[in-house]
PDB file of N, CA and C in Angstrom:
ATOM      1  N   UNK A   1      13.812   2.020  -5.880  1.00  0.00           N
ATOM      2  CA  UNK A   1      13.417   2.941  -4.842  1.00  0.00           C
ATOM      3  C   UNK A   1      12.335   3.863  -5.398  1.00  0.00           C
ATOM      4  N   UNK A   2      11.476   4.348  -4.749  1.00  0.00           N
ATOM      5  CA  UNK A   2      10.269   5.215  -4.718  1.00  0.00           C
ATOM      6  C   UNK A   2      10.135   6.318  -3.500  1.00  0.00           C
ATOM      7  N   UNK A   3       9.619   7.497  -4.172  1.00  0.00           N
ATOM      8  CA  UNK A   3       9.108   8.279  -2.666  1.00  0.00           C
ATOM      9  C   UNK A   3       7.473   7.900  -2.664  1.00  0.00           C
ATOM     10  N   UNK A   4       7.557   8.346  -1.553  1.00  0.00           N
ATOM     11  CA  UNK A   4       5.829   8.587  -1.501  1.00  0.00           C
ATOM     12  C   UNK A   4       5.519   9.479  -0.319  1.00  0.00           C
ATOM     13  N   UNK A   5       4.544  10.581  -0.393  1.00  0.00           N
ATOM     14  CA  UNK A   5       3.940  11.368   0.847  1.00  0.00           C
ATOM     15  C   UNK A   5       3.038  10.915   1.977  1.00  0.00           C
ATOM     16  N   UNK A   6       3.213  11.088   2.818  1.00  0.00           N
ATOM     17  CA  UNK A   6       2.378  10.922   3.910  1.00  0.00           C
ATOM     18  C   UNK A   6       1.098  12.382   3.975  1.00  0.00           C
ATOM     19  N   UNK A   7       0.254  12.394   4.084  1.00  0.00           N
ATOM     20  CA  UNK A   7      -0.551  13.968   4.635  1.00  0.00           C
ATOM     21  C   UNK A   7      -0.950  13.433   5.453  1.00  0.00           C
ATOM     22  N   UNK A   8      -0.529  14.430   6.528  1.00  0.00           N
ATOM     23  CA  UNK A   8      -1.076  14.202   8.375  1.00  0.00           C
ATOM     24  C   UNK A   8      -1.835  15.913   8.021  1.00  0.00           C
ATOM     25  N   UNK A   9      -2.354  16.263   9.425  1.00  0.00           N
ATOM     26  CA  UNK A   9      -3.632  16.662   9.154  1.00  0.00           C
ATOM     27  C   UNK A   9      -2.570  18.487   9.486  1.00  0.00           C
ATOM     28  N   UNK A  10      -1.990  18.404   9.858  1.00  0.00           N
ATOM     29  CA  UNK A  10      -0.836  18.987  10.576  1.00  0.00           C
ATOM     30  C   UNK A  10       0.628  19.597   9.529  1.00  0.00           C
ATOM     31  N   UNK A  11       0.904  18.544   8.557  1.00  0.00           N
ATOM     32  CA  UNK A  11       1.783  18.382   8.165  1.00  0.00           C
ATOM     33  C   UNK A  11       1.942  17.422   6.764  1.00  0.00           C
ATOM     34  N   UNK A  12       3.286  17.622   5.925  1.00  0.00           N
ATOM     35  CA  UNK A  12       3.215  16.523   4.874  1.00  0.00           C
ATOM     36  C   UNK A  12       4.137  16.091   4.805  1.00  0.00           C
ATOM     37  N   UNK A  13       4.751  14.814   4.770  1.00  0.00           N
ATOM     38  CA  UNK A  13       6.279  14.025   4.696  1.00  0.00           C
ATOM     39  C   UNK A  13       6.810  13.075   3.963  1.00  0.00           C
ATOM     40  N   UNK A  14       7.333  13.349   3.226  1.00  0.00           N
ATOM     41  CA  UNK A  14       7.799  12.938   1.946  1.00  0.00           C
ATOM     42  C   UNK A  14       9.137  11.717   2.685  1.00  0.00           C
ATOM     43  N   UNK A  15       8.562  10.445   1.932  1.00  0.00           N
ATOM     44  CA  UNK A  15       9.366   9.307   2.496  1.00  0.00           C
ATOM     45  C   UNK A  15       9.949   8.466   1.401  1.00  0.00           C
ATOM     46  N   UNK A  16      10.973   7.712   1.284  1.00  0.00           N
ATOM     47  CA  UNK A  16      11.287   6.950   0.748  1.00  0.00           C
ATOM     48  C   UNK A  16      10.937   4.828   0.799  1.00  0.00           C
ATOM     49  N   UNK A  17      10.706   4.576  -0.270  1.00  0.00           N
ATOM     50  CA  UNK A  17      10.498   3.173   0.542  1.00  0.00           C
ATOM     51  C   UNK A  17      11.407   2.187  -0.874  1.00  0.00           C
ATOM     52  N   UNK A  18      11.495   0.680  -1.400  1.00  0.00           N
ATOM     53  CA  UNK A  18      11.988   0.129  -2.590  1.00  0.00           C
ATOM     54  C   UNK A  18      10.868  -1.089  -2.426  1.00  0.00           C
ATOM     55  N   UNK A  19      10.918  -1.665  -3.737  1.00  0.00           N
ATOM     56  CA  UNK A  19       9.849  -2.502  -4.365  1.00  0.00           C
ATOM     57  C   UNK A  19      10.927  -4.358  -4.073  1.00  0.00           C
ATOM     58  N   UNK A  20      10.694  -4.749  -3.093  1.00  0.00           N
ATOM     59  CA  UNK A  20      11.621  -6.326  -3.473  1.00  0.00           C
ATOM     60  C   UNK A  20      10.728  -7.145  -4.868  1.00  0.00           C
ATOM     61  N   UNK A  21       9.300  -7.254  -5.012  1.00  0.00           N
ATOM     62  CA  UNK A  21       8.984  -7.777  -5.985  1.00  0.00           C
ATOM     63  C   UNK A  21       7.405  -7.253  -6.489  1.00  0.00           C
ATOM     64  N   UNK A  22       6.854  -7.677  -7.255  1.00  0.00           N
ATOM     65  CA  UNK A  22       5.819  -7.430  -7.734  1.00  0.00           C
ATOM     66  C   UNK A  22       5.242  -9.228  -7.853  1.00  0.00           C
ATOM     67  N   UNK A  23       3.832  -8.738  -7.505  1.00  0.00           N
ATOM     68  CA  UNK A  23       3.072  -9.773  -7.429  1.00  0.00           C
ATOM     69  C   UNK A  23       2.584 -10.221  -8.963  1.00  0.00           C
ATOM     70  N   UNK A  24       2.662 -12.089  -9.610  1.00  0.00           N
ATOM     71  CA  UNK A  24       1.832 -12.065 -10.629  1.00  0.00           C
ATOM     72  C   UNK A  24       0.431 -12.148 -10.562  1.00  0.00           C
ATOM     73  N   UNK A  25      -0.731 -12.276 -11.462  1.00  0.00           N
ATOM     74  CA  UNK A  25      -1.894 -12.217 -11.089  1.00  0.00           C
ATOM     75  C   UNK A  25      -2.362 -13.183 -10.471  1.00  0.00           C
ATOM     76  N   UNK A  26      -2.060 -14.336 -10.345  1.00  0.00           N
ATOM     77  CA  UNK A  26      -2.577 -15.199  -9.462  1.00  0.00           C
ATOM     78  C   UNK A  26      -2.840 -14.950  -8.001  1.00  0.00           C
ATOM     79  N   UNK A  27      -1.052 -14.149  -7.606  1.00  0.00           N
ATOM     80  CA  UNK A  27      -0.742 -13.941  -6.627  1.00  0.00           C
ATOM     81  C   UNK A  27      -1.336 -12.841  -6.063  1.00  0.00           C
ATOM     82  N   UNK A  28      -1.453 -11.878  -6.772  1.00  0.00           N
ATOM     83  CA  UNK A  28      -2.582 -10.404  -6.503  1.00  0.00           C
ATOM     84  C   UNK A  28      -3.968 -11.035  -6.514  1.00  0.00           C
ATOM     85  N   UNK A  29      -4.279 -11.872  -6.709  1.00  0.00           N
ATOM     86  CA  UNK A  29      -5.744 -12.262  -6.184  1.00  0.00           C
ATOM     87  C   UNK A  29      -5.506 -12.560  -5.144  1.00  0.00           C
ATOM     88  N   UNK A  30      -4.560 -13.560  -4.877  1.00  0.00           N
ATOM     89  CA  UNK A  30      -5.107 -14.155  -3.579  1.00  0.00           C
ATOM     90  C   UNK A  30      -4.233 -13.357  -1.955  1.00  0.00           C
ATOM     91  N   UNK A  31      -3.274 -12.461  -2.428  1.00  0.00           N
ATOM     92  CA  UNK A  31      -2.915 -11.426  -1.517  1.00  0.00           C
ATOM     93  C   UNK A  31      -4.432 -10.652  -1.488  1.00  0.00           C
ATOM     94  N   UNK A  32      -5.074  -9.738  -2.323  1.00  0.00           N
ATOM     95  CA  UNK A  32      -6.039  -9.255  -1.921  1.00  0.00           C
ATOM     96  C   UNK A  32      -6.940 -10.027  -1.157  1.00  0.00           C
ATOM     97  N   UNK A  33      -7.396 -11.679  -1.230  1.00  0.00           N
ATOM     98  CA  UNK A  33      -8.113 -12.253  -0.438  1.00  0.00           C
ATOM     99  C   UNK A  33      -7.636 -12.339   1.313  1.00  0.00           C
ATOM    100  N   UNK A  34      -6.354 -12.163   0.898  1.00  0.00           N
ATOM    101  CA  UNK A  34      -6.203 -12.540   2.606  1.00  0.00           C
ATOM    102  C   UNK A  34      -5.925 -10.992   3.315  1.00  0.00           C
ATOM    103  N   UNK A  35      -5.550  -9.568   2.951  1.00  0.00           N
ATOM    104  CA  UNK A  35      -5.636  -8.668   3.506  1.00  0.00           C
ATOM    105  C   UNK A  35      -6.918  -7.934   3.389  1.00  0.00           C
ATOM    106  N   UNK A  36      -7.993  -8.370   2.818  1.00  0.00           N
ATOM    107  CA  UNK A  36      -9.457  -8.203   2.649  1.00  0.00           C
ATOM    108  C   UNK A  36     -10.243  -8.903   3.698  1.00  0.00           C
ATOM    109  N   UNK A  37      -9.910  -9.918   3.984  1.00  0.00           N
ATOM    110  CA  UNK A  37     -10.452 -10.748   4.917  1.00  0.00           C
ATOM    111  C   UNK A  37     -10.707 -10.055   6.570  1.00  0.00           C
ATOM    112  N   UNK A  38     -11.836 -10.843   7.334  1.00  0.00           N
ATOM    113  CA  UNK A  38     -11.853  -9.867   8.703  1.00  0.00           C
ATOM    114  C   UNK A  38     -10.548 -10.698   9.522  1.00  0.00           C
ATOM    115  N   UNK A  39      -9.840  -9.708  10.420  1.00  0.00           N
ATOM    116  CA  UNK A  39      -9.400 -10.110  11.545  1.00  0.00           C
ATOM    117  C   UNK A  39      -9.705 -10.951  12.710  1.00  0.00           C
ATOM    118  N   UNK A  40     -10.667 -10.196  12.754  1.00  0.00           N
ATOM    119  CA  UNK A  40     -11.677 -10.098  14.143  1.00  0.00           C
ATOM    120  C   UNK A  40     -12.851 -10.913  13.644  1.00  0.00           C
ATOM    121  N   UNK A  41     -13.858 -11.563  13.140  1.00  0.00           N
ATOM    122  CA  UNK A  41     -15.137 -11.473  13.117  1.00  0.00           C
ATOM    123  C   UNK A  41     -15.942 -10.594  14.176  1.00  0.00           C
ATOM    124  N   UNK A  42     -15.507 -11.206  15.153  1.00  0.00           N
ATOM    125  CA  UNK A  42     -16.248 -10.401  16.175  1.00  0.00           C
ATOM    126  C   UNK A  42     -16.129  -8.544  16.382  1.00  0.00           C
ATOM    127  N   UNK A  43     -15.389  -8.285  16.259  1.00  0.00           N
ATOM    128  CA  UNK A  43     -14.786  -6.406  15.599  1.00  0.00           C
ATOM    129  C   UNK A  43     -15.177  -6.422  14.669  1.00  0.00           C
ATOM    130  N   UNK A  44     -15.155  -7.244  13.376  1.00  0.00           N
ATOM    131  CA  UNK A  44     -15.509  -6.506  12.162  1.00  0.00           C
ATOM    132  C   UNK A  44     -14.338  -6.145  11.657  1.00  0.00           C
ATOM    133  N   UNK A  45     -13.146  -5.907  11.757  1.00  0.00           N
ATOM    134  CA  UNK A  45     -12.283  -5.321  11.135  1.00  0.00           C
ATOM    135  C   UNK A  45     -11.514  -6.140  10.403  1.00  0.00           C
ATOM    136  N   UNK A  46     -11.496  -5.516   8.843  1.00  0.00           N
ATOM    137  CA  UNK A  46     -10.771  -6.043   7.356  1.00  0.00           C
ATOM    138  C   UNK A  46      -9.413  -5.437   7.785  1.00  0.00           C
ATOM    139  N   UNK A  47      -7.943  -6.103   7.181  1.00  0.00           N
ATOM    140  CA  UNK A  47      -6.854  -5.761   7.748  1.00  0.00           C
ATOM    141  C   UNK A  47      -6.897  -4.804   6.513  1.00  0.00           C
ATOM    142  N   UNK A  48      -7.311  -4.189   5.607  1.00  0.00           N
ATOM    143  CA  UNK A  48      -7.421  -3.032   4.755  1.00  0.00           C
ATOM    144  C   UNK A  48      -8.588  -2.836   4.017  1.00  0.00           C
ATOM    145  N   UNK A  49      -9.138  -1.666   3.502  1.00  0.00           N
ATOM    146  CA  UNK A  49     -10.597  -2.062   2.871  1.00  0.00           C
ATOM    147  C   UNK A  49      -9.803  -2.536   1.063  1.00  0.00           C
ATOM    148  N   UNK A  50     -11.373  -2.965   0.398  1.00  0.00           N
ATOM    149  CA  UNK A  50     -11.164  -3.845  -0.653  1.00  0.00           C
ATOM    150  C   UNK A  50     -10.752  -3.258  -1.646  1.00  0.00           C
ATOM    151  N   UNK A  51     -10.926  -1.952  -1.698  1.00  0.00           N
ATOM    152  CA  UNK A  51     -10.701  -0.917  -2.926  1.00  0.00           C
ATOM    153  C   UNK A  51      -9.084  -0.986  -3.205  1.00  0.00           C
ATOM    154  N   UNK A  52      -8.403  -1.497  -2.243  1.00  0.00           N
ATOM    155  CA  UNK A  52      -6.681  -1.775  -2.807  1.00  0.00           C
ATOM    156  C   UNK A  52      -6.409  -3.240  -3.106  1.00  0.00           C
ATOM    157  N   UNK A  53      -5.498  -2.713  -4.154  1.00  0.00           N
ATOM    158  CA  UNK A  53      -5.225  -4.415  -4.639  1.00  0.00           C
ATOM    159  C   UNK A  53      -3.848  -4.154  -4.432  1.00  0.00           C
ATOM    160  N   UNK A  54      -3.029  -5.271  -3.403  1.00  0.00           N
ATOM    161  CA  UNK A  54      -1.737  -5.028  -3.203  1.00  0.00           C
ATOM    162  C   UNK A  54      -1.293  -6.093  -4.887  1.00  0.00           C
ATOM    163  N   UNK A  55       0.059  -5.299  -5.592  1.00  0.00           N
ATOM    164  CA  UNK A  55       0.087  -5.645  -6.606  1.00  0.00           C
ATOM    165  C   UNK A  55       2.143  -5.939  -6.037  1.00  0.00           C
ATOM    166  N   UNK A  56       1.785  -5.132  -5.146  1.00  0.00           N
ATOM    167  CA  UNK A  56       3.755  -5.890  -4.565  1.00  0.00           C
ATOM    168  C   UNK A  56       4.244  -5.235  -3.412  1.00  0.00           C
ATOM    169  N   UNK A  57       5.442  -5.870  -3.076  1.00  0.00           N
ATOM    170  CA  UNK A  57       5.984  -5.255  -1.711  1.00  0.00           C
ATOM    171  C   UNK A  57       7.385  -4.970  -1.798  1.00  0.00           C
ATOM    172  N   UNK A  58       7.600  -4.187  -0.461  1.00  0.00           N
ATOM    173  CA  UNK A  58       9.017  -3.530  -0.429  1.00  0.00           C
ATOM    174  C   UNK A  58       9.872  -4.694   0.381  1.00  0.00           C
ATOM    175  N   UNK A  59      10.852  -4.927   0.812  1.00  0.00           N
ATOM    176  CA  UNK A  59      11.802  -5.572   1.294  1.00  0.00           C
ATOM    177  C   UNK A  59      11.777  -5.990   3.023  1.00  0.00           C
ATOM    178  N   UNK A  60      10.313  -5.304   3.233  1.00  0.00           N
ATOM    179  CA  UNK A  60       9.679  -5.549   5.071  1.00  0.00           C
ATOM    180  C   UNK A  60       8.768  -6.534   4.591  1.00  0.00           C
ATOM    181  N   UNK A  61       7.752  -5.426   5.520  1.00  0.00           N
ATOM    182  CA  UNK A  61       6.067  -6.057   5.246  1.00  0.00           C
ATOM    183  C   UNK A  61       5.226  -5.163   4.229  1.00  0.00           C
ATOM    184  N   UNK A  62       5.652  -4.364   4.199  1.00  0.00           N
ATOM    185  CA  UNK A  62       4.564  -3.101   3.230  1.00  0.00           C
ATOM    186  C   UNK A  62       4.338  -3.545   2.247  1.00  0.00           C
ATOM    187  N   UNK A  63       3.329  -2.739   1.348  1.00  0.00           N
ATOM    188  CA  UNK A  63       2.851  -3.778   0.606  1.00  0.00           C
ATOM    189  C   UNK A  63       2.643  -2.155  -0.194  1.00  0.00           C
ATOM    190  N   UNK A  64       2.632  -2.368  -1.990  1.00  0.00           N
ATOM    191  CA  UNK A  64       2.427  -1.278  -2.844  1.00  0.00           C
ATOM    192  C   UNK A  64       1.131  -1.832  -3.393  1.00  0.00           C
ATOM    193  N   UNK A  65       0.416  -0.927  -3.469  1.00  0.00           N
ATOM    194  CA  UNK A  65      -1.075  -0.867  -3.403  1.00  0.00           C
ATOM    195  C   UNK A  65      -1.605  -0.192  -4.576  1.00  0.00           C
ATOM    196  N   UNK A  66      -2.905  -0.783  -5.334  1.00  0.00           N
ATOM    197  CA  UNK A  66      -2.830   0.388  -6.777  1.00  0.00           C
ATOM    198  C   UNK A  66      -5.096   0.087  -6.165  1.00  0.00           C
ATOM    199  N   UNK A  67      -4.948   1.634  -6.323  1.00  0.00           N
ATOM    200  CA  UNK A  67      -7.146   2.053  -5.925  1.00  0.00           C
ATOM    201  C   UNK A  67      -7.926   1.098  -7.387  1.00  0.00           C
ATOM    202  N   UNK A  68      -8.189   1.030  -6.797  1.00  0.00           N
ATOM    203  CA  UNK A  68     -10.021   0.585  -7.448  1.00  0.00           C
ATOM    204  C   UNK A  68     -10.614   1.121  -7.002  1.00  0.00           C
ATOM    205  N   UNK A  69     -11.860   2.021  -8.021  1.00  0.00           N
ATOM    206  CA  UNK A  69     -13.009   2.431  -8.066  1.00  0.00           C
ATOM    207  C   UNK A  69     -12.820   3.701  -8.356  1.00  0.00           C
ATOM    208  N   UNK A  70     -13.201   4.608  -7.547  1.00  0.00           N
ATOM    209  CA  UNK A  70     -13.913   5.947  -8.302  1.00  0.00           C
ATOM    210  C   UNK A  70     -12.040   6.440  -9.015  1.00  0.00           C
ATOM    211  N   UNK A  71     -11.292   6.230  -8.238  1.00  0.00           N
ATOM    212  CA  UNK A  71      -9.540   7.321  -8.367  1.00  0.00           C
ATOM    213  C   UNK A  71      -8.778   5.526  -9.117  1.00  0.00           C
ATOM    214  N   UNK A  72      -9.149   4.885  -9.517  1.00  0.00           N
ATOM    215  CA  UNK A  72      -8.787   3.740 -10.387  1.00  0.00           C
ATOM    216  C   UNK A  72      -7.702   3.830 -10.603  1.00  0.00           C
ATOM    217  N   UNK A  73      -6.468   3.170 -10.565  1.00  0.00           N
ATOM    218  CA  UNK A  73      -5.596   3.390 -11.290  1.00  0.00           C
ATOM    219  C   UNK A  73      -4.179   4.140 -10.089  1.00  0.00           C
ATOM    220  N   UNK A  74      -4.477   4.938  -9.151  1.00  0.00           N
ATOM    221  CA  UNK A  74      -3.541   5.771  -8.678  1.00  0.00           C
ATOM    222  C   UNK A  74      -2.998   4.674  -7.236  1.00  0.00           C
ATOM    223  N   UNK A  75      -1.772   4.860  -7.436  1.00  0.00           N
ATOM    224  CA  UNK A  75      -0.771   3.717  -6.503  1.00  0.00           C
ATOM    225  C   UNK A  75      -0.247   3.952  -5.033  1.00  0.00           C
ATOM    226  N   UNK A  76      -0.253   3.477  -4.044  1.00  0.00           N
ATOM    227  CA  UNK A  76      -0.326   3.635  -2.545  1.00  0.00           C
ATOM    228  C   UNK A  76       0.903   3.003  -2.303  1.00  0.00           C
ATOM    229  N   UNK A  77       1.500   3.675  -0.905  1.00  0.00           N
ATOM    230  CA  UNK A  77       2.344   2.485  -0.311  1.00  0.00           C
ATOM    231  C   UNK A  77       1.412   2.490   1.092  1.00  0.00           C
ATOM    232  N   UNK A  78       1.950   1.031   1.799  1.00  0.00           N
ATOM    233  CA  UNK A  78       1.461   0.952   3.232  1.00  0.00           C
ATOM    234  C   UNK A  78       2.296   0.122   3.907  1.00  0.00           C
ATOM    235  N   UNK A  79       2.623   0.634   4.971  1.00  0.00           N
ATOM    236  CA  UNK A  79       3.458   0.207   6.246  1.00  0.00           C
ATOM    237  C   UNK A  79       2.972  -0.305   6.996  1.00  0.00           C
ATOM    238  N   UNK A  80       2.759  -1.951   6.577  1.00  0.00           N
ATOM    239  CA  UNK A  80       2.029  -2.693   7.166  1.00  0.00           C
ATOM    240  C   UNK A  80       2.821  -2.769   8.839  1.00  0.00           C
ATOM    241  N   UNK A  81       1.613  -2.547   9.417  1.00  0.00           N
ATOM    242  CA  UNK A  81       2.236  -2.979  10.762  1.00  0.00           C
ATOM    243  C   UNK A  81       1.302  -4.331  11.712  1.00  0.00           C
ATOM    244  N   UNK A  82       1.285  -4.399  12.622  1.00  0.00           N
ATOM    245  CA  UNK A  82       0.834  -5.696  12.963  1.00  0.00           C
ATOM    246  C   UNK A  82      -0.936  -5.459  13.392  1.00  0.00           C
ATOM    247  N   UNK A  83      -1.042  -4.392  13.518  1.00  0.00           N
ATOM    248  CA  UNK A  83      -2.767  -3.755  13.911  1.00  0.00           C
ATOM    249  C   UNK A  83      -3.073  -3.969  12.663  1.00  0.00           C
ATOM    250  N   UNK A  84      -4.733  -3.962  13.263  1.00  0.00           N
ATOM    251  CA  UNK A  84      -5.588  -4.120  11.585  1.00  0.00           C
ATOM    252  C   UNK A  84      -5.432  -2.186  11.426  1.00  0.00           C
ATOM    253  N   UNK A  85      -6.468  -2.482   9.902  1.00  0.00           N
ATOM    254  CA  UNK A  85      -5.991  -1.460   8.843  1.00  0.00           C
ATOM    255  C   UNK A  85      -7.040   0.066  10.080  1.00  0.00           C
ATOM    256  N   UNK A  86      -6.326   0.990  10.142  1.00  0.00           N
ATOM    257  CA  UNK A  86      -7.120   2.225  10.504  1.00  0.00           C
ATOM    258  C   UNK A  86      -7.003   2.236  12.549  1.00  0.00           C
ATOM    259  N   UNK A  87      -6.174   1.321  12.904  1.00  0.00           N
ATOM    260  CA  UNK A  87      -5.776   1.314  14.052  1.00  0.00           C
ATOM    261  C   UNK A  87      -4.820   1.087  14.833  1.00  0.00           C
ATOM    262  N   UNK A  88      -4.689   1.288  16.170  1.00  0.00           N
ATOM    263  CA  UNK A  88      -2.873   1.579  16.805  1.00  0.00           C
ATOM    264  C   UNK A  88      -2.159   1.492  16.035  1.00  0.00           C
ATOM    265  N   UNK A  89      -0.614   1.172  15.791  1.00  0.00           N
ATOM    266  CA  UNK A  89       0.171   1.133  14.559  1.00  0.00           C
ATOM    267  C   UNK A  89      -0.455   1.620  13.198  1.00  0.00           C
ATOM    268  N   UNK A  90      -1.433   1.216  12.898  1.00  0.00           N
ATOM    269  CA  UNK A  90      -1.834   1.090  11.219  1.00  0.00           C
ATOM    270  C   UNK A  90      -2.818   2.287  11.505  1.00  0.00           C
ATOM    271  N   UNK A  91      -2.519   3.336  12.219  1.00  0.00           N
ATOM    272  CA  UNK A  91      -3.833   4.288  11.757  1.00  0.00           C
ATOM    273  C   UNK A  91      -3.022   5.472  10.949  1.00  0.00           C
ATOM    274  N   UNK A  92      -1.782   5.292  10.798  1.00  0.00           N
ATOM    275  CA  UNK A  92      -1.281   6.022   9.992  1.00  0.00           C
ATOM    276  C   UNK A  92      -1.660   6.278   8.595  1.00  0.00           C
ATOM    277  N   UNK A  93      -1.863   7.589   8.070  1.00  0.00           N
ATOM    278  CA  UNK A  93      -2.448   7.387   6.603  1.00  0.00           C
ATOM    279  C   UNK A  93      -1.375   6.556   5.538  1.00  0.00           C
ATOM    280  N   UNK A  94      -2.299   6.463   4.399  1.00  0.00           N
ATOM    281  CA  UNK A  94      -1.764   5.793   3.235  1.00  0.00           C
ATOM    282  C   UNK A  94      -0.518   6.894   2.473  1.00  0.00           C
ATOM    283  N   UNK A  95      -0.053   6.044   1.780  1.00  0.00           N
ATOM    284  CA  UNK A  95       1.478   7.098   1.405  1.00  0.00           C
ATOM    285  C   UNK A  95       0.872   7.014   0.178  1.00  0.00           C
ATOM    286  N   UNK A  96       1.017   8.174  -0.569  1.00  0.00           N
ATOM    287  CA  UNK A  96       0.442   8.752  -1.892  1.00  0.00           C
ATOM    288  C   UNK A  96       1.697   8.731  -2.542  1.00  0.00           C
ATOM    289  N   UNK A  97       2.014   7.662  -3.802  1.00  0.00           N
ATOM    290  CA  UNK A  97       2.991   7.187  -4.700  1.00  0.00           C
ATOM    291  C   UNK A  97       2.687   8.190  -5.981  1.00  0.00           C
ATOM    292  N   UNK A  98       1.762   7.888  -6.620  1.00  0.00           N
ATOM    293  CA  UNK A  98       1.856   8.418  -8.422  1.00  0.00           C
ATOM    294  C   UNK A  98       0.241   8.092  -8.713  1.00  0.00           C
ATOM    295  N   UNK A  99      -0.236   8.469  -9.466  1.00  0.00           N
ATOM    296  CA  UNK A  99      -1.556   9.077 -10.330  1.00  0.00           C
ATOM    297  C   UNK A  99      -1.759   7.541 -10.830  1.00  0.00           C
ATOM    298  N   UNK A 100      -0.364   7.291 -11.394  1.00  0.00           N
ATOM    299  CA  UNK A 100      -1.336   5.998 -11.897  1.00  0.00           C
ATOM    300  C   UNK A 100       0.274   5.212 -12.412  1.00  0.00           C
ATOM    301  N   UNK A 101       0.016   3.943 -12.538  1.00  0.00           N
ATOM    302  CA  UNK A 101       0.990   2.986 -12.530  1.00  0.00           C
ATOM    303  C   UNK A 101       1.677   3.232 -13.951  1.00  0.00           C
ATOM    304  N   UNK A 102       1.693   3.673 -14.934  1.00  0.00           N
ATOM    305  CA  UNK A 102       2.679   3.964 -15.722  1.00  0.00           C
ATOM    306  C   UNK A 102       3.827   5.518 -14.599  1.00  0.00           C
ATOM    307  N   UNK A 103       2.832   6.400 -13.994  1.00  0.00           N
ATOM    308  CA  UNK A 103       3.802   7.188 -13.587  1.00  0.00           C
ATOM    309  C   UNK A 103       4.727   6.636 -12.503  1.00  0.00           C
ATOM    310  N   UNK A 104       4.372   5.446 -11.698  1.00  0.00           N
ATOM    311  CA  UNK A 104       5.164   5.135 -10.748  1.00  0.00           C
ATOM    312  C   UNK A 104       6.310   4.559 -10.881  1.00  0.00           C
ATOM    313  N   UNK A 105       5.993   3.518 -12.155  1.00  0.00           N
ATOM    314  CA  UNK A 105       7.199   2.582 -12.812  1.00  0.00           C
ATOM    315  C   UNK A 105       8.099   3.582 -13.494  1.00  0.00           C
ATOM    316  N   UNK A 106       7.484   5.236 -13.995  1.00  0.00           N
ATOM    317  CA  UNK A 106       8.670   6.320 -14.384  1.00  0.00           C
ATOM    318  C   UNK A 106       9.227   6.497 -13.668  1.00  0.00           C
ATOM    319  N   UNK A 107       8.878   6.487 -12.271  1.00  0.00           N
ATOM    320  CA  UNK A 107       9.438   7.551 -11.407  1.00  0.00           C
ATOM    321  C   UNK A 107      10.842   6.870 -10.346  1.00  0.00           C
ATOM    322  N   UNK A 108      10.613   5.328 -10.867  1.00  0.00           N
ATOM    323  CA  UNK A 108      11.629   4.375 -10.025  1.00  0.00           C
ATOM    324  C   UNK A 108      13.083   4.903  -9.914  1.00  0.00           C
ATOM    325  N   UNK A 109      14.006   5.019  -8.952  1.00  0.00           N
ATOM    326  CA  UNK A 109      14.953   5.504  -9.334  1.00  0.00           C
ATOM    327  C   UNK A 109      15.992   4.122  -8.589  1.00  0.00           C
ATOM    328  N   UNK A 110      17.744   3.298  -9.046  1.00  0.00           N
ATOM    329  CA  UNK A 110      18.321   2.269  -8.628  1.00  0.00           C
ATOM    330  C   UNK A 110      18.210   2.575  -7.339  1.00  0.00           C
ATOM    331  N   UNK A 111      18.691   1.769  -6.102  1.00  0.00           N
ATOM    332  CA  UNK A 111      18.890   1.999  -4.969  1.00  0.00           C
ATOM    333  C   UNK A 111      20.434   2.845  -4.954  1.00  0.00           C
ATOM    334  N   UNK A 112      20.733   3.524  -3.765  1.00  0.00           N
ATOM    335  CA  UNK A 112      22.190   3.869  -3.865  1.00  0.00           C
ATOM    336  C   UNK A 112      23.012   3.429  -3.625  1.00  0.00           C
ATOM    337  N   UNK A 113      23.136   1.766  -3.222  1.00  0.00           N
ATOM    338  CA  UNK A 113      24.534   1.146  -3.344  1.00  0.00           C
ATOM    339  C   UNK A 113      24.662   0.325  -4.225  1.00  0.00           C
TER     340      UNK A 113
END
């Protein structure tokens, strides 16, 4: 299990989510290829932009997410829902996990049953 924050523009909400597995590298390539990819051609819309590399998921659809580029290193959750990334369902912001993947794997705590 993990928390992670939400910041709404309004408000901040501290959520809980758990990890079912972690992706190996093969598999983190080619998850990033297919939630990188457009939806739509015709919209234009990527079901997330490229700067996340989903590296594993929780026990739904969400997917734990670690940045590339300028903030490198610092780990996301996302509640994948069935909209592409930044609309209806999915315009919810990204959940802010830990600074960087040694702090997230500290911060794991068992589930409670």
């Amino acid at each position: 299990m993990f928390y992670y924050t939400v910041q709404f523009y309004d408000r901040k909400e501290i959520r809980e989510s758990n990890i079912a597995f972690f992706h190996n590298a093969d598999d983190i390539i080619q998850a990033w290829k297919i939630v990188t990819q457009y939806e739509d051609e015709e919209e234009g819309l990527p079901q997330f932009p490229a700067n996340y590399l989903p590296v594993g998921n929780d026990s739904g659809q969400g997917l734990i997410l670690l940045e590339l580029g300028e903030h490198a290193g610092r780990v996301w959750y996302w509640e994948e829902k069935a909209d592409a990334w930044g609309t209806g369902d999915n315009a919810e912001p990204l959940g802010f996990v830990a600074e960087d993947f040694y702090e997230f794997i500290n911060g794991l705590r068992p589930p409670p049953y």
